[in-house]
C-alpha atoms as a PDB file:
ATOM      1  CA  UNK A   1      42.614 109.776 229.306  1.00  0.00           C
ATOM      2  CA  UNK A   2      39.302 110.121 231.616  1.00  0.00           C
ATOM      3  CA  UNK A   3      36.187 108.622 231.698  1.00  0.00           C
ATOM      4  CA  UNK A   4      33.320 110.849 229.960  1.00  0.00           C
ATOM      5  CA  UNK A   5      30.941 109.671 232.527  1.00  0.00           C
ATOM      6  CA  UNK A   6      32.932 110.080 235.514  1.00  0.00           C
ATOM      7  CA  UNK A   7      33.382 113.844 234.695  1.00  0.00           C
ATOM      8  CA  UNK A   8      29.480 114.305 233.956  1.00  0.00           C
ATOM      9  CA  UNK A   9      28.945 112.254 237.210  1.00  0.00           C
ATOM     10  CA  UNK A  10      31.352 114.590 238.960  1.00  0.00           C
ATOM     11  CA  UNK A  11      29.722 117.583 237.214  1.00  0.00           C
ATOM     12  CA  UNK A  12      26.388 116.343 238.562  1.00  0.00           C
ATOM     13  CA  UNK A  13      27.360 115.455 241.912  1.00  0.00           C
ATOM     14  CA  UNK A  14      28.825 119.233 242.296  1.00  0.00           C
ATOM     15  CA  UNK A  15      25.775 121.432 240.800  1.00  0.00           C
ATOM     16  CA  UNK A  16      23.379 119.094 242.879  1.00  0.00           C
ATOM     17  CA  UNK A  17      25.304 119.829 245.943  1.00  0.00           C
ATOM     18  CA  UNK A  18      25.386 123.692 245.932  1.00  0.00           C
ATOM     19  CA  UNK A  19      22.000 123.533 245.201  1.00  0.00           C
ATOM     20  CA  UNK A  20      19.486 121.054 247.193  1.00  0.00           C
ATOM     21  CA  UNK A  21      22.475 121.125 250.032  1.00  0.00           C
ATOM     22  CA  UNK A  22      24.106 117.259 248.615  1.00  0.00           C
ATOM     23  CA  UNK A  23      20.840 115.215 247.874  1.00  0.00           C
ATOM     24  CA  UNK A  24      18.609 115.404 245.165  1.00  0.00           C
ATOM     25  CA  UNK A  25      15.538 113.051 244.463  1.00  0.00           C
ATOM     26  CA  UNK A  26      13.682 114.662 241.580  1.00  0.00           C
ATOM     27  CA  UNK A  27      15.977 112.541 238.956  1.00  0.00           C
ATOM     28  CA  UNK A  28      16.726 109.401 240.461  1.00  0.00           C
ATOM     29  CA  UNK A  29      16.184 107.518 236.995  1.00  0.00           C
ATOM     30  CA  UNK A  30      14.762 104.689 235.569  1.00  0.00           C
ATOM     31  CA  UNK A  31      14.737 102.219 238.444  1.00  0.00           C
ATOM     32  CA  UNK A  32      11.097 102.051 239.486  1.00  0.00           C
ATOM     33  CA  UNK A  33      10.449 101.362 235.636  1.00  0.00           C
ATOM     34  CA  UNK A  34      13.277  98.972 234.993  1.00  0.00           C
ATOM     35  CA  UNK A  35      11.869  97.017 238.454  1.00  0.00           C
ATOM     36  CA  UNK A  36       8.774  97.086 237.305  1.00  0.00           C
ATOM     37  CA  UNK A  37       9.438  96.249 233.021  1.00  0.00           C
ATOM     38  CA  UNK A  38      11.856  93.471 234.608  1.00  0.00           C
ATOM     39  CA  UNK A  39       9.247  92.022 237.438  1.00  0.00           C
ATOM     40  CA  UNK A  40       6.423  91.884 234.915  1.00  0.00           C
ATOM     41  CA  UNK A  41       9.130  90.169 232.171  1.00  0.00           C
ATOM     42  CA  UNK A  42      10.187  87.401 234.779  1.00  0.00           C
ATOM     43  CA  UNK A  43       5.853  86.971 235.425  1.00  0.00           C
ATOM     44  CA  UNK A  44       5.264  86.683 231.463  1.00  0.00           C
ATOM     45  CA  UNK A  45       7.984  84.156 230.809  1.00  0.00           C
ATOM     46  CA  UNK A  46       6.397  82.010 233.483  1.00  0.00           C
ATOM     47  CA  UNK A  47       3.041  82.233 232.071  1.00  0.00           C
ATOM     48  CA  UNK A  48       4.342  81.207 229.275  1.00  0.00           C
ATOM     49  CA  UNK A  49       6.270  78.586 229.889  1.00  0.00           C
ATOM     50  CA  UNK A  50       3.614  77.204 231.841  1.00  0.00           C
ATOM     51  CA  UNK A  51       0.822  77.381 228.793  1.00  0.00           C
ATOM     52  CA  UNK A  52       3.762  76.092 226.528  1.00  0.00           C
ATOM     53  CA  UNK A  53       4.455  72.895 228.764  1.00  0.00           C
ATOM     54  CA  UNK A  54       1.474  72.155 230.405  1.00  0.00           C
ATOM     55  CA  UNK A  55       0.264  69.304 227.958  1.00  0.00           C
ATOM     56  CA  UNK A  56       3.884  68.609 226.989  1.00  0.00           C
ATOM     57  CA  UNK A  57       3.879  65.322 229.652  1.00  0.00           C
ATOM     58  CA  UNK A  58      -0.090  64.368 229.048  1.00  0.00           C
ATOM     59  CA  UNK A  59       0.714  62.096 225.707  1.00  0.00           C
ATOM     60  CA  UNK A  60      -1.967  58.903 225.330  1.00  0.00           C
ATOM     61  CA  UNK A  61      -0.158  57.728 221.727  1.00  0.00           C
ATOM     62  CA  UNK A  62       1.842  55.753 223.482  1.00  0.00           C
END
């Protein structure tokens, strides 16, 4: 049994090397995105957690 994604991967890997000679950059996918939805993900829950817990220690009832 093979692996869908190994034969598109190998189907890829041999149209994009007959025609841009083995390297091809115009489809390199989602990383620049994912870095950038995951970078400003980590940032939020910070600023969050910081507005959530900033008071949490300042208690005067006791």
């Amino acid at each position: 049994m093979t692996i869908p994604s190994v034969l598109l991967a190998a189907s890829d890997a041999a149209t994009t090397a007959g025609a841009t000679g083995g390297v091809s950059h115009a489809d390199d996918g989602p990383g620049w995105l994912l870095r950038g939805v995951i970078i400003v993900g980590v940032l939020g829950a910070i600023l969050l957690a910081w507005i959530l817990l900033r008071g949490y220690g300042d208690s005067d009832d006791n």
